[in-house]
PDB file of N, CA and C in Angstrom:
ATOM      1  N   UNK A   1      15.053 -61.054 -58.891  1.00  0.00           N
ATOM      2  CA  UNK A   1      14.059 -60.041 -58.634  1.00  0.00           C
ATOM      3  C   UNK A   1      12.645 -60.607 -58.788  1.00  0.00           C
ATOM      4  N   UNK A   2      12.681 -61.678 -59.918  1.00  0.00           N
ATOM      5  CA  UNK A   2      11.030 -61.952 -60.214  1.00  0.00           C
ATOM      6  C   UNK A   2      10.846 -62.999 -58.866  1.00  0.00           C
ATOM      7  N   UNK A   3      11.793 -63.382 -58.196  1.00  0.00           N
ATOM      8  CA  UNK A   3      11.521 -64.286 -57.347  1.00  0.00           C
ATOM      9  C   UNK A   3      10.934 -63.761 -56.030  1.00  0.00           C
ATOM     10  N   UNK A   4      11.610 -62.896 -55.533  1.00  0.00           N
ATOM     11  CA  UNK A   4      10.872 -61.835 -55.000  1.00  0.00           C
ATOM     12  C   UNK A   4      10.103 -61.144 -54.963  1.00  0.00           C
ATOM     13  N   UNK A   5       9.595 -60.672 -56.120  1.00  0.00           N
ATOM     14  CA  UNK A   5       8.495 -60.011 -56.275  1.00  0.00           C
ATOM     15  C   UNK A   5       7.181 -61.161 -56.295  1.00  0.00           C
ATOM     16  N   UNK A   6       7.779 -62.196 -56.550  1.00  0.00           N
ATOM     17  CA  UNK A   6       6.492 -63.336 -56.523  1.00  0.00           C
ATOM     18  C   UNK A   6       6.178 -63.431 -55.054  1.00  0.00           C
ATOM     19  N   UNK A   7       7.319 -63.450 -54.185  1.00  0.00           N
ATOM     20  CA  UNK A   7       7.053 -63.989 -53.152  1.00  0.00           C
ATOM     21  C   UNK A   7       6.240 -62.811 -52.502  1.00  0.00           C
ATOM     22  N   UNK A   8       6.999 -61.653 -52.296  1.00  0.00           N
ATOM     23  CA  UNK A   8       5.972 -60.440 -51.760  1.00  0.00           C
ATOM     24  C   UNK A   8       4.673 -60.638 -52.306  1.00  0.00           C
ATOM     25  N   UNK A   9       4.510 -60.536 -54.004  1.00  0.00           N
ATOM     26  CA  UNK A   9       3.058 -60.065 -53.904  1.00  0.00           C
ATOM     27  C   UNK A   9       2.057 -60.779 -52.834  1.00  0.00           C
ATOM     28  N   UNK A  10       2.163 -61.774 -52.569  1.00  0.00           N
ATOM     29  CA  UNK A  10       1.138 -62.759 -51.663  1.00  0.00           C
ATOM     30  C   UNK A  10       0.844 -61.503 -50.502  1.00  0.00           C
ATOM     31  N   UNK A  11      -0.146 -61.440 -49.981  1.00  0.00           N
ATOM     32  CA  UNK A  11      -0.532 -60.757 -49.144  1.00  0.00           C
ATOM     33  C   UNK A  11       0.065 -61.699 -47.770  1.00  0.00           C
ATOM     34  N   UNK A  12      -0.327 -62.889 -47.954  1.00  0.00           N
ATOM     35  CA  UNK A  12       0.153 -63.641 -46.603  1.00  0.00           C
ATOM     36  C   UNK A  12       1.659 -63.981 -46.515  1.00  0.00           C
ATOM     37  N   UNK A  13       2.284 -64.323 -47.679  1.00  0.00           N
ATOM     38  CA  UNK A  13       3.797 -64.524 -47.503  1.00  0.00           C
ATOM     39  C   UNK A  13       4.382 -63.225 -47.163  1.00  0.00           C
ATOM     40  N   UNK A  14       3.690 -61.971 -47.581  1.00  0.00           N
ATOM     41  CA  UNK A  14       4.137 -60.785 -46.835  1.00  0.00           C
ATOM     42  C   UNK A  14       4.078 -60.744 -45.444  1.00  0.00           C
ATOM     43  N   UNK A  15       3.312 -61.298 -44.935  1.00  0.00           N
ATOM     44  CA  UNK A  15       3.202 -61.458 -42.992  1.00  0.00           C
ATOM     45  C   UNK A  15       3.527 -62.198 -43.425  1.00  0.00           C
ATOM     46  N   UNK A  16       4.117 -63.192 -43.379  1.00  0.00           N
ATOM     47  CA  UNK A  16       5.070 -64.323 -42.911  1.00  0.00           C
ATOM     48  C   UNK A  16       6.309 -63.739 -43.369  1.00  0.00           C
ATOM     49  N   UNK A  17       7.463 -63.527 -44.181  1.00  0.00           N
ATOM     50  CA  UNK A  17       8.065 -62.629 -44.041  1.00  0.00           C
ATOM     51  C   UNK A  17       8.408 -61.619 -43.202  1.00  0.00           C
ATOM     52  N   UNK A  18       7.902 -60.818 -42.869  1.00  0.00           N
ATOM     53  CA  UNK A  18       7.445 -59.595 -41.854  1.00  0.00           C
ATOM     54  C   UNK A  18       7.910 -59.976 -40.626  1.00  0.00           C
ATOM     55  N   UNK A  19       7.089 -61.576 -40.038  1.00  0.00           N
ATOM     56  CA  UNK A  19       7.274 -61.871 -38.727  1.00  0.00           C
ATOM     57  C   UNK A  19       8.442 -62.800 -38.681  1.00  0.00           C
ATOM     58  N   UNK A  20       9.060 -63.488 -40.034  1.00  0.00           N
ATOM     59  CA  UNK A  20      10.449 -63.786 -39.839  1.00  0.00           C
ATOM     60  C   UNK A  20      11.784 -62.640 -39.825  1.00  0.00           C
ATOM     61  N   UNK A  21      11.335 -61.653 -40.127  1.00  0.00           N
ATOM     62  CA  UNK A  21      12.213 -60.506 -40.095  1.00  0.00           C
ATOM     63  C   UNK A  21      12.571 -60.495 -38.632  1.00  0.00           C
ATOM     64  N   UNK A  22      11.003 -60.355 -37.801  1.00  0.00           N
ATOM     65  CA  UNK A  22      11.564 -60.012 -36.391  1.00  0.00           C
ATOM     66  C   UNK A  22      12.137 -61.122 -35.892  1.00  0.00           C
ATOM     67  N   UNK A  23      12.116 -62.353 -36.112  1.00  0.00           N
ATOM     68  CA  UNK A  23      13.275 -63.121 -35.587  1.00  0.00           C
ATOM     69  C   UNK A  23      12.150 -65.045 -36.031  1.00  0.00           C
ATOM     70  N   UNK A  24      13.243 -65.516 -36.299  1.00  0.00           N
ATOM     71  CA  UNK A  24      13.357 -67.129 -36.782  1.00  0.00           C
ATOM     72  C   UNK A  24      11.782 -67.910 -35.986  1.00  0.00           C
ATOM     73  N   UNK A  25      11.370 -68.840 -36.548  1.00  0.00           N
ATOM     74  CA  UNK A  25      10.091 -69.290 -36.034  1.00  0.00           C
ATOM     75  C   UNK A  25       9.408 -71.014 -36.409  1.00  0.00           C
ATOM     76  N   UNK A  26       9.250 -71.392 -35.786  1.00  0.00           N
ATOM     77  CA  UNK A  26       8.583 -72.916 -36.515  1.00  0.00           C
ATOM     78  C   UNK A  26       7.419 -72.497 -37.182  1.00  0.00           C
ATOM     79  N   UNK A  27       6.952 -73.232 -38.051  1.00  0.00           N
ATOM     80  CA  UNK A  27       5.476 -72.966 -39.095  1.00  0.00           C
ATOM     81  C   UNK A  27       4.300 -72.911 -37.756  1.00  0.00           C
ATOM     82  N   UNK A  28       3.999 -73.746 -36.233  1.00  0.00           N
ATOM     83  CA  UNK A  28       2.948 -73.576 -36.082  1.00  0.00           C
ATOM     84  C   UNK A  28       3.236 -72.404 -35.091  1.00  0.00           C
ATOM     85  N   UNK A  29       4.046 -71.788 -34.810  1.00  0.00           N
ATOM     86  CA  UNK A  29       4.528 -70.373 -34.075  1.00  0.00           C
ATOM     87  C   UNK A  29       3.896 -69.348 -35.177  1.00  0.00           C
ATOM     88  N   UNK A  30       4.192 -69.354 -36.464  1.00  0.00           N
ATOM     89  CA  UNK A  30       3.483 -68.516 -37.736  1.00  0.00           C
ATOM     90  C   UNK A  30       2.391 -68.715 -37.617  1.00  0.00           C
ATOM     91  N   UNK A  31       1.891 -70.038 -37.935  1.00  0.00           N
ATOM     92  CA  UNK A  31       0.398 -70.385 -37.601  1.00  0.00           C
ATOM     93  C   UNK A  31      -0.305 -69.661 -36.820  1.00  0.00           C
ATOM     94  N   UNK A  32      -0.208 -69.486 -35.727  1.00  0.00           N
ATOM     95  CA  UNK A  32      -0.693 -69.197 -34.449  1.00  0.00           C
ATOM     96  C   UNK A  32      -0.774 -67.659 -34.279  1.00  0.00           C
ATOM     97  N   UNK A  33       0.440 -66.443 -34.576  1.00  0.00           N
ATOM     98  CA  UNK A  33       0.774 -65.449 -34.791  1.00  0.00           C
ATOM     99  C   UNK A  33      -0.285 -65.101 -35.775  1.00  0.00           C
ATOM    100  N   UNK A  34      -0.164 -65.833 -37.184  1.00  0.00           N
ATOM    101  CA  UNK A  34      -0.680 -65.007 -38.027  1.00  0.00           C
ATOM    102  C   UNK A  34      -2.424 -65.507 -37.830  1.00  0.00           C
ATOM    103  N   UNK A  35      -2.716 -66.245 -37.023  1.00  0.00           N
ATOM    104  CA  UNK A  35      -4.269 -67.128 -37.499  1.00  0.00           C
ATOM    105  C   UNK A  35      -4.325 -67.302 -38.747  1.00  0.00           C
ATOM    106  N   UNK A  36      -3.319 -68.421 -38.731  1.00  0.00           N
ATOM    107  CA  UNK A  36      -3.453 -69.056 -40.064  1.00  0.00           C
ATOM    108  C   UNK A  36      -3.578 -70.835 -39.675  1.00  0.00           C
ATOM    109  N   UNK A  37      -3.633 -71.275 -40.818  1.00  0.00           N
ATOM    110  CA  UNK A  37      -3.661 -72.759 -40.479  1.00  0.00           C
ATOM    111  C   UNK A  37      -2.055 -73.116 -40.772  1.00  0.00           C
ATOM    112  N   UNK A  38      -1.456 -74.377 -39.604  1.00  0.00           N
ATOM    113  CA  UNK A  38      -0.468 -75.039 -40.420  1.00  0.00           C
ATOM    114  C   UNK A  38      -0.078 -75.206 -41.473  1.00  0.00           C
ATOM    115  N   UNK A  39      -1.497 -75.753 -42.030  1.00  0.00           N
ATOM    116  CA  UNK A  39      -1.389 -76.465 -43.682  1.00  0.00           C
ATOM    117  C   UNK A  39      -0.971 -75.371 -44.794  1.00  0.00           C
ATOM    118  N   UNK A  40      -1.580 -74.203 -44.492  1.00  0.00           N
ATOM    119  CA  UNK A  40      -1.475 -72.845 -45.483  1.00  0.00           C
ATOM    120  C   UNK A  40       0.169 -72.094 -45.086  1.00  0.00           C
ATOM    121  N   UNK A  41       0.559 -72.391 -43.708  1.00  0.00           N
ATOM    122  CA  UNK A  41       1.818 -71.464 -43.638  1.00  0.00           C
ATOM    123  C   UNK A  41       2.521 -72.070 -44.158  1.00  0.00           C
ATOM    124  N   UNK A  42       2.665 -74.035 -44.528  1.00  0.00           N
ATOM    125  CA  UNK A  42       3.421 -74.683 -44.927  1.00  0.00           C
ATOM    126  C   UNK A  42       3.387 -74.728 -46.059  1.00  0.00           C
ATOM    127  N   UNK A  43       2.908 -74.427 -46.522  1.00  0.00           N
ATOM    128  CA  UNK A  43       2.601 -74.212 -48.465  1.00  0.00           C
ATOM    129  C   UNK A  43       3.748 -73.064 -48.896  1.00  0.00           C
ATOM    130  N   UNK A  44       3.402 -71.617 -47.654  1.00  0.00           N
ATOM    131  CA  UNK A  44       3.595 -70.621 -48.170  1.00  0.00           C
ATOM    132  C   UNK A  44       5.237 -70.684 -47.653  1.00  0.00           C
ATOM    133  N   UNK A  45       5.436 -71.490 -46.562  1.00  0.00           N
ATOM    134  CA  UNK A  45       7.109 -71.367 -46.195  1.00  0.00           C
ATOM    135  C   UNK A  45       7.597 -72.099 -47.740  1.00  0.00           C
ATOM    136  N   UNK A  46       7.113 -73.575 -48.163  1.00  0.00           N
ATOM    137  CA  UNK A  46       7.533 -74.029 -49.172  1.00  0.00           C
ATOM    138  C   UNK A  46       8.003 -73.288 -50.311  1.00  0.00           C
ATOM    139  N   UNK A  47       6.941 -72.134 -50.879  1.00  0.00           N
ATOM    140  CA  UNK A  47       7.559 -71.413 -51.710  1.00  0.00           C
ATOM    141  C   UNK A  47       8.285 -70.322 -51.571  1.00  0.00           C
ATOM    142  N   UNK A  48       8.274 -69.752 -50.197  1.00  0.00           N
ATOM    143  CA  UNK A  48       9.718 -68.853 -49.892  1.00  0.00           C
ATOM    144  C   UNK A  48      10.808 -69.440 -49.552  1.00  0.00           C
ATOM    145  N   UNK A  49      10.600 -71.069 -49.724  1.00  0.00           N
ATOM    146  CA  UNK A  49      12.238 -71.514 -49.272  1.00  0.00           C
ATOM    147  C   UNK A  49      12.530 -72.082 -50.916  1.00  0.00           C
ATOM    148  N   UNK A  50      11.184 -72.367 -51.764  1.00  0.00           N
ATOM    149  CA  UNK A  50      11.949 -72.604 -53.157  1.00  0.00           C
ATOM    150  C   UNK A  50      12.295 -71.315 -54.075  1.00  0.00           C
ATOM    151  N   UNK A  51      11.797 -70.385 -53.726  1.00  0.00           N
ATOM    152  CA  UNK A  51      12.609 -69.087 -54.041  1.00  0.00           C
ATOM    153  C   UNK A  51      13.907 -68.537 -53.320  1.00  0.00           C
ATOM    154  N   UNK A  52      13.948 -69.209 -52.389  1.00  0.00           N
ATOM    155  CA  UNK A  52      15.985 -69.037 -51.997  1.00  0.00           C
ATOM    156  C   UNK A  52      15.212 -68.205 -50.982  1.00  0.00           C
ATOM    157  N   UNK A  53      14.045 -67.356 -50.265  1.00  0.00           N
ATOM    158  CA  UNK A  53      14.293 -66.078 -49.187  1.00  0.00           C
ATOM    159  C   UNK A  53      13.776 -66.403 -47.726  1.00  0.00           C
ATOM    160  N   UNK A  54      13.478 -67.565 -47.663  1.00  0.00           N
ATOM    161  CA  UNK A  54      13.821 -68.189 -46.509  1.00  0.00           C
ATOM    162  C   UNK A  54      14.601 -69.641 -46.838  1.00  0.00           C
ATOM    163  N   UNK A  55      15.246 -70.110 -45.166  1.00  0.00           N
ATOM    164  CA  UNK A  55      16.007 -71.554 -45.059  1.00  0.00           C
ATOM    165  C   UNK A  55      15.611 -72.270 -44.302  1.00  0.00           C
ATOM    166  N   UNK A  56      15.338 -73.385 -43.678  1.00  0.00           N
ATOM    167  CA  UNK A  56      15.155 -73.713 -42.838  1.00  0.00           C
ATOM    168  C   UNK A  56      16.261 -74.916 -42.036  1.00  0.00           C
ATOM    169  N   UNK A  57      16.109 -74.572 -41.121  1.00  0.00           N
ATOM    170  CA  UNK A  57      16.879 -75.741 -40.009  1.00  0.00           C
ATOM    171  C   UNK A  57      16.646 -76.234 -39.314  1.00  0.00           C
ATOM    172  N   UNK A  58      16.697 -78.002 -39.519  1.00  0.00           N
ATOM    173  CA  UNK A  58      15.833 -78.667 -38.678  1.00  0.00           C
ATOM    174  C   UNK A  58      16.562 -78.925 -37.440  1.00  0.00           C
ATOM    175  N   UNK A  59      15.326 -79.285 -36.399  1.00  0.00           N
ATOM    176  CA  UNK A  59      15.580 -79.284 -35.131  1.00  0.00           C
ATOM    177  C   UNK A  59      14.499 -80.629 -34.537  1.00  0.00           C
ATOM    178  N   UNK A  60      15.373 -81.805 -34.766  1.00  0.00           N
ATOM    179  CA  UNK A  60      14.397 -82.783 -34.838  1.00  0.00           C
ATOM    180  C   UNK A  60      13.356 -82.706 -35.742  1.00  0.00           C
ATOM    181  N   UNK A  61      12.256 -83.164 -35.491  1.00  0.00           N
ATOM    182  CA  UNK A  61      11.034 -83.340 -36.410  1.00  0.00           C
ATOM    183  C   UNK A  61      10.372 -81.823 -36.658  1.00  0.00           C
ATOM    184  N   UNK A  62      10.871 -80.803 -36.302  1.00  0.00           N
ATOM    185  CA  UNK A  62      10.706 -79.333 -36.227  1.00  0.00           C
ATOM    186  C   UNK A  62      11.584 -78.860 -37.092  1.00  0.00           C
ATOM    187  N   UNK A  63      10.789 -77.559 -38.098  1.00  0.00           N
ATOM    188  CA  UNK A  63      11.632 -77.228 -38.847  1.00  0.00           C
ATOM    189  C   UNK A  63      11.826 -75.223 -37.947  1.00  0.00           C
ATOM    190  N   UNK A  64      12.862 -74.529 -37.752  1.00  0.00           N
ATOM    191  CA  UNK A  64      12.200 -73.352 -37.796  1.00  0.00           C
ATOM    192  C   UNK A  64      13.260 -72.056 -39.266  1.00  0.00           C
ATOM    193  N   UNK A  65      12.470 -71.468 -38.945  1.00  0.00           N
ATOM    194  CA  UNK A  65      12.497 -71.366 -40.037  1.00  0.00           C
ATOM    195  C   UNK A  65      13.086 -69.671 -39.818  1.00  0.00           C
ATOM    196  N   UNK A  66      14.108 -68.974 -41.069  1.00  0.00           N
ATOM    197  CA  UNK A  66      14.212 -67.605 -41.036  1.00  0.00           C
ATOM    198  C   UNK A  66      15.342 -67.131 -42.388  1.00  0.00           C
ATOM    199  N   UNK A  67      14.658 -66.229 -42.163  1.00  0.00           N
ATOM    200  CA  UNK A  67      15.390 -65.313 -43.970  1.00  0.00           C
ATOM    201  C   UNK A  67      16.640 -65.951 -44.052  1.00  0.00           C
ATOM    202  N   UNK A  68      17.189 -66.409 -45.620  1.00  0.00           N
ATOM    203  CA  UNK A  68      17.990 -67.048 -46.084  1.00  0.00           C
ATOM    204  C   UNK A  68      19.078 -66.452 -46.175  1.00  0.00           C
ATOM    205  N   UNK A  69      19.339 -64.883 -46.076  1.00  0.00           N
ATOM    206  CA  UNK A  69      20.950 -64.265 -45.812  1.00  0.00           C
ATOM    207  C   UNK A  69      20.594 -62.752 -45.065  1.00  0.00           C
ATOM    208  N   UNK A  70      21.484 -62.290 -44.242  1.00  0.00           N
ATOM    209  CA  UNK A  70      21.277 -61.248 -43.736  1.00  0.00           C
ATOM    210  C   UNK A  70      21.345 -60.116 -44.394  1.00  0.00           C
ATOM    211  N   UNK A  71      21.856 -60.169 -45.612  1.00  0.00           N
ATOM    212  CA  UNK A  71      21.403 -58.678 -46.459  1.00  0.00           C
ATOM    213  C   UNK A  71      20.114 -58.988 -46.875  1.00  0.00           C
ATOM    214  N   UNK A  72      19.435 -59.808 -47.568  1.00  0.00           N
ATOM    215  CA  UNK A  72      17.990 -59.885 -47.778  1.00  0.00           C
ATOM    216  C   UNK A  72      17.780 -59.271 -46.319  1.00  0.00           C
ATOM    217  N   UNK A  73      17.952 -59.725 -45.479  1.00  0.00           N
ATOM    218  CA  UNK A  73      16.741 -59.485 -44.033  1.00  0.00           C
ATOM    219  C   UNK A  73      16.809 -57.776 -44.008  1.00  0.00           C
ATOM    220  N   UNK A  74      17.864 -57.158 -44.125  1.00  0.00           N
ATOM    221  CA  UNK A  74      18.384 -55.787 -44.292  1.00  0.00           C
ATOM    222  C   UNK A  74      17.763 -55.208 -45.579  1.00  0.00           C
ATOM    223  N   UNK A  75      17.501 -55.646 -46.162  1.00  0.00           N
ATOM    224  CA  UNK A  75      17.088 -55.050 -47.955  1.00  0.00           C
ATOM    225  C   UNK A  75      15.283 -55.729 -47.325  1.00  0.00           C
ATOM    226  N   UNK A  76      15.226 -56.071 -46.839  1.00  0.00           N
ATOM    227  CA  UNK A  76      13.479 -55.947 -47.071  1.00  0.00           C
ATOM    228  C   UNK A  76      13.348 -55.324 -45.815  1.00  0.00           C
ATOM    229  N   UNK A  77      13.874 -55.488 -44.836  1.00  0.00           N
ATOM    230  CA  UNK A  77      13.591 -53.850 -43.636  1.00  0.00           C
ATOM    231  C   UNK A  77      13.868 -52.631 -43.848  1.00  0.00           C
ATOM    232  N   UNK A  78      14.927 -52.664 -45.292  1.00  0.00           N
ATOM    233  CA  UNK A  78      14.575 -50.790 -45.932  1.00  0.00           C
ATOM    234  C   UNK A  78      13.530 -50.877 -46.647  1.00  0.00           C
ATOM    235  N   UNK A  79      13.177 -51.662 -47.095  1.00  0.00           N
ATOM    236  CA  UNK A  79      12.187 -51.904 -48.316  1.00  0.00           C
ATOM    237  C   UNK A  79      10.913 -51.254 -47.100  1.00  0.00           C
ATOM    238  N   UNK A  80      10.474 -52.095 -46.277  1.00  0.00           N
ATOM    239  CA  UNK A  80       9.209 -51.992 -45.246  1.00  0.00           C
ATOM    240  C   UNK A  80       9.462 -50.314 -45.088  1.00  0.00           C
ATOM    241  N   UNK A  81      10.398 -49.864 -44.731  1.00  0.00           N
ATOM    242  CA  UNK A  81      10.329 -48.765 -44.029  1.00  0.00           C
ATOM    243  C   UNK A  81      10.395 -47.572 -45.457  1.00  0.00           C
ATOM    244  N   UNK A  82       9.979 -47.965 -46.736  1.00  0.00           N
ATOM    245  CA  UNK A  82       9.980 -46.582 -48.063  1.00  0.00           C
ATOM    246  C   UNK A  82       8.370 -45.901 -47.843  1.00  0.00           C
ATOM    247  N   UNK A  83       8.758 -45.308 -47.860  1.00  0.00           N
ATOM    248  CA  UNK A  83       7.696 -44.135 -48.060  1.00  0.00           C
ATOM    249  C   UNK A  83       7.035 -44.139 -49.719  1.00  0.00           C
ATOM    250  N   UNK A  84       6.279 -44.549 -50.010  1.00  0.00           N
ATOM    251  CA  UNK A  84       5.871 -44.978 -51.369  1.00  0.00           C
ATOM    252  C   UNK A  84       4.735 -43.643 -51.401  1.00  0.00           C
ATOM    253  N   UNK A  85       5.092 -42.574 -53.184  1.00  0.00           N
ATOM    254  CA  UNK A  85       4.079 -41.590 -53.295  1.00  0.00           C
ATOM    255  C   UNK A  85       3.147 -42.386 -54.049  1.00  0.00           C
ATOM    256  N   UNK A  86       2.027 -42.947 -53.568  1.00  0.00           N
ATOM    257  CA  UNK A  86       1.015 -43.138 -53.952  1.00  0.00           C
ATOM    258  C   UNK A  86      -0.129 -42.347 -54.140  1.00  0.00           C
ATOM    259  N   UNK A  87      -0.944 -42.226 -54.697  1.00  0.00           N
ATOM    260  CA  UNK A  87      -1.949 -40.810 -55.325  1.00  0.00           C
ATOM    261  C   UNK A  87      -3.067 -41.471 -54.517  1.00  0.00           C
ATOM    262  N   UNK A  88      -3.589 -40.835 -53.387  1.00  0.00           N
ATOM    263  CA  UNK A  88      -4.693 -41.340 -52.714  1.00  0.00           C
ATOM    264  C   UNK A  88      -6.387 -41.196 -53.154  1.00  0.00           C
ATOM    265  N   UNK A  89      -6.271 -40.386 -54.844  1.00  0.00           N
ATOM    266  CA  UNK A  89      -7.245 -40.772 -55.063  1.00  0.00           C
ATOM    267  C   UNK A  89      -7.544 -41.583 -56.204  1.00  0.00           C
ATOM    268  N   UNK A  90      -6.676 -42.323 -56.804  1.00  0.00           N
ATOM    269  CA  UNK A  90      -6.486 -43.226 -57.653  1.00  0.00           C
ATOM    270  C   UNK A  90      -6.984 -44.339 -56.790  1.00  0.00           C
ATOM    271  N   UNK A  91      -8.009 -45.297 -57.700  1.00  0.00           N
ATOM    272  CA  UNK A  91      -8.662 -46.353 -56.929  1.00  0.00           C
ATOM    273  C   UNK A  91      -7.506 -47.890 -56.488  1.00  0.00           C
ATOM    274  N   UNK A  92      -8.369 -48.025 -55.683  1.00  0.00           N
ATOM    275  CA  UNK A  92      -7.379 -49.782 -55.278  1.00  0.00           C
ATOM    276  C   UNK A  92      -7.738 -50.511 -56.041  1.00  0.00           C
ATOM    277  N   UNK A  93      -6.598 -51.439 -57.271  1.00  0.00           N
ATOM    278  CA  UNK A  93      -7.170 -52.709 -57.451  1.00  0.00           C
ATOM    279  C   UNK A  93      -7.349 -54.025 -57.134  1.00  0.00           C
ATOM    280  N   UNK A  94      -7.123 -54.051 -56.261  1.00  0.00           N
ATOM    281  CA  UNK A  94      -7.054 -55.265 -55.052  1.00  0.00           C
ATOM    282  C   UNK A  94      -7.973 -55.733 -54.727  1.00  0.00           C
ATOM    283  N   UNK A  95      -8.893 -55.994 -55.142  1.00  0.00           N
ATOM    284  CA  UNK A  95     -10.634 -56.365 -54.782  1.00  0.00           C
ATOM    285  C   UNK A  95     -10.247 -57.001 -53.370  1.00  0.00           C
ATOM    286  N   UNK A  96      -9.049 -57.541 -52.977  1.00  0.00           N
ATOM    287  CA  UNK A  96      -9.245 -58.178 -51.495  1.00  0.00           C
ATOM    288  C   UNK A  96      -8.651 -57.040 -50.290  1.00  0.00           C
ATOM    289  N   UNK A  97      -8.100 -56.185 -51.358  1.00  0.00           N
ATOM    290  CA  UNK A  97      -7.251 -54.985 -50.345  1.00  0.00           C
ATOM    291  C   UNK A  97      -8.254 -54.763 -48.669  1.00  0.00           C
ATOM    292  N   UNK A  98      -7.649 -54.615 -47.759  1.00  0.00           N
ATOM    293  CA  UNK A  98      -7.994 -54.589 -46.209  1.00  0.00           C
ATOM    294  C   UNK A  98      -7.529 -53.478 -45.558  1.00  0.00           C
ATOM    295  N   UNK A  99      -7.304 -52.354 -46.444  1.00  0.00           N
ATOM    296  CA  UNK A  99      -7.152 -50.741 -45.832  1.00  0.00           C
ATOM    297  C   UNK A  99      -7.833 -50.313 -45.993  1.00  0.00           C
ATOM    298  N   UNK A 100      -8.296 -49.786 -44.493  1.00  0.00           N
ATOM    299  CA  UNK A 100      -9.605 -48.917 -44.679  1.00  0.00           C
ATOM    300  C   UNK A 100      -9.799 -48.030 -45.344  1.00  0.00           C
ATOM    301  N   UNK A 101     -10.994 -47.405 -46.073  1.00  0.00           N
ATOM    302  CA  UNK A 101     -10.925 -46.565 -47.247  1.00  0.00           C
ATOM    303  C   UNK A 101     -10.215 -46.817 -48.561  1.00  0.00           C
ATOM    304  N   UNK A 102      -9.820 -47.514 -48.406  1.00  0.00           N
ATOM    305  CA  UNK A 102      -8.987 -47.769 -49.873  1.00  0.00           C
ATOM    306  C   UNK A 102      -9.659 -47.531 -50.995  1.00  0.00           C
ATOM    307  N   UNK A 103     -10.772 -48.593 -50.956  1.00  0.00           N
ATOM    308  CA  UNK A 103     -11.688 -48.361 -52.007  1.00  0.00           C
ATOM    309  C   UNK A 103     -12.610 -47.288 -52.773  1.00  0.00           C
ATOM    310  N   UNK A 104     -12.811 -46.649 -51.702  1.00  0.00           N
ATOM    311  CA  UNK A 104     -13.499 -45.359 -52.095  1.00  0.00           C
ATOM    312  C   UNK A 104     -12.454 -44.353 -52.418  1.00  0.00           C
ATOM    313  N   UNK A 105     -11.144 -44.426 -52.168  1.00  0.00           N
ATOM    314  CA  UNK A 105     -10.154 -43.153 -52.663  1.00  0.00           C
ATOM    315  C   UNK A 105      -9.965 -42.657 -51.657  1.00  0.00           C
ATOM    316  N   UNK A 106     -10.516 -42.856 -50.292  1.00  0.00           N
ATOM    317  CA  UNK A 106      -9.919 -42.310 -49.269  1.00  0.00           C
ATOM    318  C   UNK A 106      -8.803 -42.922 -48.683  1.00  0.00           C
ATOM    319  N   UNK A 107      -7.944 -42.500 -48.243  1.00  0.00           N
ATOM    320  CA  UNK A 107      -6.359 -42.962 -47.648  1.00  0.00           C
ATOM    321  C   UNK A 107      -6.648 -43.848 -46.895  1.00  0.00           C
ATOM    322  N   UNK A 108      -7.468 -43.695 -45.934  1.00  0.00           N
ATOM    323  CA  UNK A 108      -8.073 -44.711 -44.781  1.00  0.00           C
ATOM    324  C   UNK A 108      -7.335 -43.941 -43.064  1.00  0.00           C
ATOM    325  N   UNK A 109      -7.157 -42.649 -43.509  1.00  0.00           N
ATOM    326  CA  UNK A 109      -6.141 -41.899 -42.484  1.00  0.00           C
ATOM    327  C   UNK A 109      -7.002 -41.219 -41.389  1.00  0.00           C
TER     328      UNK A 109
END
C-alpha cells in the first residue's frame, strides 16, 4: 500500500500512470504526450517499476512500458472513477495544486 501511495502521490507519476492505463508506451511516447522531458519520465518510470506497478519489456534498445498486473490496472481504474466527498470549502494544501479555484475554496466548477 505505502508503495502505492508513494507512487500516486507524485502529481506526474499520476499522468504517467493514467496514460499507461490506456494502453502500454515507450518513455519518449510519455514524453511527448505528457510534455515532459525524457530525462524526467525516466526517473519517474524508474520508480514505478521499483515499486512493482509498472514492467517493462524490452524491444531492442526500446523499453515500452505498462502496468505490472491486470488487477492493479483494474484497481486503479476503480480507484480513478470514486467519487471522493471532499468539503469544497476547506482550503487546498497543495501550494502547486492546478484546479481552478481550488485555492480560494471554490470547487473550480
Amino acid at each position: 500500500m505505502q508503495r502505492l501511495g508513494r507512487a500516486m502521490a507524485d502529481p506526474t507519476r499520476s499522468r504517467i500512470l493514467l496514460s499507461l492505463l490506456a494502453c502500454p508506451a515507450h518513455p519518449a511516447e510519455l514524453a511527448n504526450a505528457l510534455d515532459l522531458t525524457r530525462s524526467n519520465v525516466s526517473n519517474h518510470l524508474g520508480c514505478l517499476r521499483d515499486c512493482g506497478i509498472v514492467v517493462a519489456t524490452h524491444e531492442g534498445r526500446q523499453a515500452l512500458y505498462e502496468i505490472a498486473d491486470p488487477h492493479l490496472a483494474r484497481t486503479l481504474t476503480e480507484l480513478v472513477e470514486v467519487k471522493l466527498a471532499v468539503d469544497a470549502d476547506a482550503p487546498c494544501l497543495d501550494v502547486a495544486c492546478e484546479v481552478p479555484g481550488c485555492h480560494d475554496g471554490r470547487s473550480g466548477a
